[in-house]
Protein backbone atom coordinates (compact mmCIF):
# COMPACT_ATOMS: atom_id res chain seq x y z
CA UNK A 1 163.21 176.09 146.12
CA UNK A 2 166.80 175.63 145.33
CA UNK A 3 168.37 178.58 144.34
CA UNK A 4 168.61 178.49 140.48
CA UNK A 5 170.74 181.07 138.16
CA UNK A 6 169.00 182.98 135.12
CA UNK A 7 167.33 181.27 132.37
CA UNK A 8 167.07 177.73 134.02
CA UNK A 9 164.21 176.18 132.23
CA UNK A 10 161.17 175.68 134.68
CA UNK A 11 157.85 174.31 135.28
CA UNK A 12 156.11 175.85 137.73
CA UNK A 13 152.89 174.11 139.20
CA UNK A 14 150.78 177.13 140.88
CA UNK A 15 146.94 177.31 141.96
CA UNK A 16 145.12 180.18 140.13
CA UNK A 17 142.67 182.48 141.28
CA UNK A 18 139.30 181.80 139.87
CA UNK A 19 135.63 182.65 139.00
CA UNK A 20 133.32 179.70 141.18
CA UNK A 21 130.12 180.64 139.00
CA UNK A 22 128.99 182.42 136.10
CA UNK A 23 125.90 184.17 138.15
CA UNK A 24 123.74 183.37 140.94
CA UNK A 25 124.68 180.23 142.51
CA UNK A 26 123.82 178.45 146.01
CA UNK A 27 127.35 177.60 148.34
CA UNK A 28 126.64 173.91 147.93
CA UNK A 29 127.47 174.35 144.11
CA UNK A 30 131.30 175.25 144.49
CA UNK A 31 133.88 173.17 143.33
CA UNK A 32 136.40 173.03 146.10
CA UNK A 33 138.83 172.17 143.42
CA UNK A 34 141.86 174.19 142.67
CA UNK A 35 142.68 175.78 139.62
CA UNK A 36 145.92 174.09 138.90
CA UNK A 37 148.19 176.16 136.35
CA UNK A 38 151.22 174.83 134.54
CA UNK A 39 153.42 177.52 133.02
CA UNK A 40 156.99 176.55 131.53
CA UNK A 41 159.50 179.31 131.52
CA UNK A 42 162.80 180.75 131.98
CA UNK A 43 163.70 181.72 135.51
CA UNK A 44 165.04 184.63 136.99
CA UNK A 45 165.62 184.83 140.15
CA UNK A 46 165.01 188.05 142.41
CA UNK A 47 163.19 189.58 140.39
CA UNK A 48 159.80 190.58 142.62
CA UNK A 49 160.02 189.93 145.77
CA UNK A 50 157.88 186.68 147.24
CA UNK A 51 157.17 186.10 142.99
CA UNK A 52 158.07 183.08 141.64
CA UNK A 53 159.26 185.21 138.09
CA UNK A 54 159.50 183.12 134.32
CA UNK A 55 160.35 184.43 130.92
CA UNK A 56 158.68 183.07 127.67
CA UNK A 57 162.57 184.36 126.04
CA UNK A 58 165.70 185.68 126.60
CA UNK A 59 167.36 187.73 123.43
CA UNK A 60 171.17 187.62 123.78
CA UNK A 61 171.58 190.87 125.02
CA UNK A 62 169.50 189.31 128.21
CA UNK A 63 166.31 191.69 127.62
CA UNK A 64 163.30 189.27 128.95
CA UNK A 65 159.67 188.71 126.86
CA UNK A 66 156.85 187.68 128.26
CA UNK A 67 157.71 187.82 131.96
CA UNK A 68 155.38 186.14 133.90
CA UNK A 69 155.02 186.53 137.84
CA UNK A 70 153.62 184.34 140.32
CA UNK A 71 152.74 185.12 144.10
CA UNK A 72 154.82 182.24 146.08
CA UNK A 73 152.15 181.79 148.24
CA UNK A 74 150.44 180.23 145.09
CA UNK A 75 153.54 178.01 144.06
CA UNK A 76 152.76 174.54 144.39
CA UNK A 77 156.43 173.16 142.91
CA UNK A 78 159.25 174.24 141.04
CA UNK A 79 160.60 171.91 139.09
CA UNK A 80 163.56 171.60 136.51
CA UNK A 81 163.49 170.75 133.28
């Protein structure tokens, strides 16, 4: 990813964790699908290490709501918007 600065607007394409059945289920039934997640955000940058790390806002006194982390290993792309 190229290195952006705080509060570049984001979309982050990532691949969830996810339930394969509601119960019982044979290993034939499960979707090999991923669980593709789209989350739009403000980013900042270094904030958790191997994160990919958004921000629903940013007041102007830079405190950060509804911070939102994602293991890189999960990032698909980064893209900005």
């Amino acid at each position: 990813m190229v290195k952006q600065k705080l509060g570049t607007l984001v979309l982050v394409v990532w691949h969830d964790a996810h339930a394969a059945s509601v119960g019982w289920c044979d290993a034939s039934e499960i979707d090999d699908a991923p669980c593709v997640i789209r989350t739009i955000g403000y980013l900042i940058p270094d904030a958790k290490r191997d994160h990919v790390t958004v921000a629903q806002s940013i007041a102007e006194d830079d405190d950060l709501y509804g911070v939102f982390c994602v293991p890189a290993g999960m990032v698909q792309s980064v893209q900005v918007l």
